[in-house]
PDB file of N, CA and C in Angstrom:
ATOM      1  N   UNK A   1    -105.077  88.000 -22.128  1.00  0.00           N
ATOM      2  CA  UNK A   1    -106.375  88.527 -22.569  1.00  0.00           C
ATOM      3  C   UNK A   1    -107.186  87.418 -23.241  1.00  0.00           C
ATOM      4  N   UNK A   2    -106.217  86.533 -23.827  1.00  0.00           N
ATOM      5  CA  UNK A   2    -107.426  85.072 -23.961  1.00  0.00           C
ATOM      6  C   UNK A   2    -108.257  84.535 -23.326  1.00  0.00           C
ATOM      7  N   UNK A   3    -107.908  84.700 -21.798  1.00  0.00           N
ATOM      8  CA  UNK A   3    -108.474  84.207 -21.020  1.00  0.00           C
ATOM      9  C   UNK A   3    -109.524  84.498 -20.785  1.00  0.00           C
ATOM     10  N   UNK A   4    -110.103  85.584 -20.997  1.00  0.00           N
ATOM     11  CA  UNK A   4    -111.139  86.699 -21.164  1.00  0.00           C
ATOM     12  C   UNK A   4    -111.875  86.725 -22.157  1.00  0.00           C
ATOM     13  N   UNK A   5    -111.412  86.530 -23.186  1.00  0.00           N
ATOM     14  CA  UNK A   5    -112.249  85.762 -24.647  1.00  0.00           C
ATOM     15  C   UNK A   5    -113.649  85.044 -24.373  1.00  0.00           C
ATOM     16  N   UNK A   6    -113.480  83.934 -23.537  1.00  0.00           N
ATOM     17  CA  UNK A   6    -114.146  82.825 -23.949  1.00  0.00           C
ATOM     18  C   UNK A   6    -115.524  83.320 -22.392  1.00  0.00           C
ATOM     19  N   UNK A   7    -115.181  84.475 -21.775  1.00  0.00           N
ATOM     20  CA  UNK A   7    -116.095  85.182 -20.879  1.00  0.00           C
ATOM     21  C   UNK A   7    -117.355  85.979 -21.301  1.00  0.00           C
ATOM     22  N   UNK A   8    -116.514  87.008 -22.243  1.00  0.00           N
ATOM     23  CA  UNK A   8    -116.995  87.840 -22.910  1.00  0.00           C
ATOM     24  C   UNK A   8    -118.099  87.216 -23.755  1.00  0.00           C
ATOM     25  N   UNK A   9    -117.134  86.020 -24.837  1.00  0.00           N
ATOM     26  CA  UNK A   9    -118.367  85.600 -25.860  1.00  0.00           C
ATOM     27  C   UNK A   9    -119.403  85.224 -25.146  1.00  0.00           C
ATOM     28  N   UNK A  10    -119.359  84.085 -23.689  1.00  0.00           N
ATOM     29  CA  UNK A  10    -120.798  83.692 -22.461  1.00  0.00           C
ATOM     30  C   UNK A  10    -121.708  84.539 -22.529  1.00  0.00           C
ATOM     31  N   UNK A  11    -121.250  86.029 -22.233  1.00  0.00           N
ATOM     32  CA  UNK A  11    -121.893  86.753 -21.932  1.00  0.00           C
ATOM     33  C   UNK A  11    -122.585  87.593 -23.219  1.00  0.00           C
ATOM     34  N   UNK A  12    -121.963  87.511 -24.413  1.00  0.00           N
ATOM     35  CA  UNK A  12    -122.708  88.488 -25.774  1.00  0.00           C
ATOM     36  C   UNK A  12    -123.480  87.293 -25.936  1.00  0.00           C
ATOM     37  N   UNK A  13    -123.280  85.858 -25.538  1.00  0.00           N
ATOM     38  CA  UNK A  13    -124.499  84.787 -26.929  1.00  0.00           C
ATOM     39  C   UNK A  13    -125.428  84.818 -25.069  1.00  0.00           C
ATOM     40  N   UNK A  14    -125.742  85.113 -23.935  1.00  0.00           N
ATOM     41  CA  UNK A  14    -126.463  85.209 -22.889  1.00  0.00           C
ATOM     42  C   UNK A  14    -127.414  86.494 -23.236  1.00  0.00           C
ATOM     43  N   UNK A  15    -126.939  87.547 -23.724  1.00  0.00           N
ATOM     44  CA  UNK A  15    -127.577  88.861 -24.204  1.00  0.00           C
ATOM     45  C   UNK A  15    -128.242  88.626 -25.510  1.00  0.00           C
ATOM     46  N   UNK A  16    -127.912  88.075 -26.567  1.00  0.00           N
ATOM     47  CA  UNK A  16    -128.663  87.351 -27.924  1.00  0.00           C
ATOM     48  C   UNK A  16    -129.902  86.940 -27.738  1.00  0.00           C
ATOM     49  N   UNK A  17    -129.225  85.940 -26.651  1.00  0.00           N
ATOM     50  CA  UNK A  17    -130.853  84.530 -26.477  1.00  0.00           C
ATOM     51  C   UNK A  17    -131.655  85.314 -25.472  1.00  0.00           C
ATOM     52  N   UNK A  18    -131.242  86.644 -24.847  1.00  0.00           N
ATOM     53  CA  UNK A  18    -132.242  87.005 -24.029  1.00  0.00           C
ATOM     54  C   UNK A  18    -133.165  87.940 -24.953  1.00  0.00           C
ATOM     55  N   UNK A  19    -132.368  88.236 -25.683  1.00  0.00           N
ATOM     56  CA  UNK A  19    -132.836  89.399 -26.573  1.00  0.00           C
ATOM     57  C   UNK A  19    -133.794  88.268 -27.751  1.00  0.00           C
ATOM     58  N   UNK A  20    -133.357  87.194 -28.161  1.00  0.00           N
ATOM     59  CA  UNK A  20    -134.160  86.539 -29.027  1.00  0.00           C
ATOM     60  C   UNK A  20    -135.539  85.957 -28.646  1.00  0.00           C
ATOM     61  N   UNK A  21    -134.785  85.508 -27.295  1.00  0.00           N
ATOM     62  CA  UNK A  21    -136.359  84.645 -26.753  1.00  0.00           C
ATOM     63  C   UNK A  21    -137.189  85.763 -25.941  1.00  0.00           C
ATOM     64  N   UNK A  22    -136.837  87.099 -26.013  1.00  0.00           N
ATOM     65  CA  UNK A  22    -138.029  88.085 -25.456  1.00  0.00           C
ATOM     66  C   UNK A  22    -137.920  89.233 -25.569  1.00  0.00           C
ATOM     67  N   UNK A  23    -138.286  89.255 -27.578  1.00  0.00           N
ATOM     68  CA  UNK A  23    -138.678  90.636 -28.207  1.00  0.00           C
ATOM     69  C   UNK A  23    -138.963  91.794 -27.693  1.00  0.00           C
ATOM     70  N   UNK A  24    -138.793  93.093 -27.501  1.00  0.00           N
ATOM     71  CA  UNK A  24    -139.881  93.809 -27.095  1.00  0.00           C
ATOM     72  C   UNK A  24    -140.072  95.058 -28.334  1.00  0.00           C
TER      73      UNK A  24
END
């Protein structure tokens, strides 16, 4: 399941910066 770790986080800090760089 480590392996899967370092996927997951890609994908929550990809949802952040989408969410940061375009408020709605």
């Amino acid at each position: 399941m480590i392996s899967l770790w370092p996927k997951f986080a890609v994908l929550v800090r990809s949802l952040v910066i989408v969410r940061v760089a375009a408020p709605r």
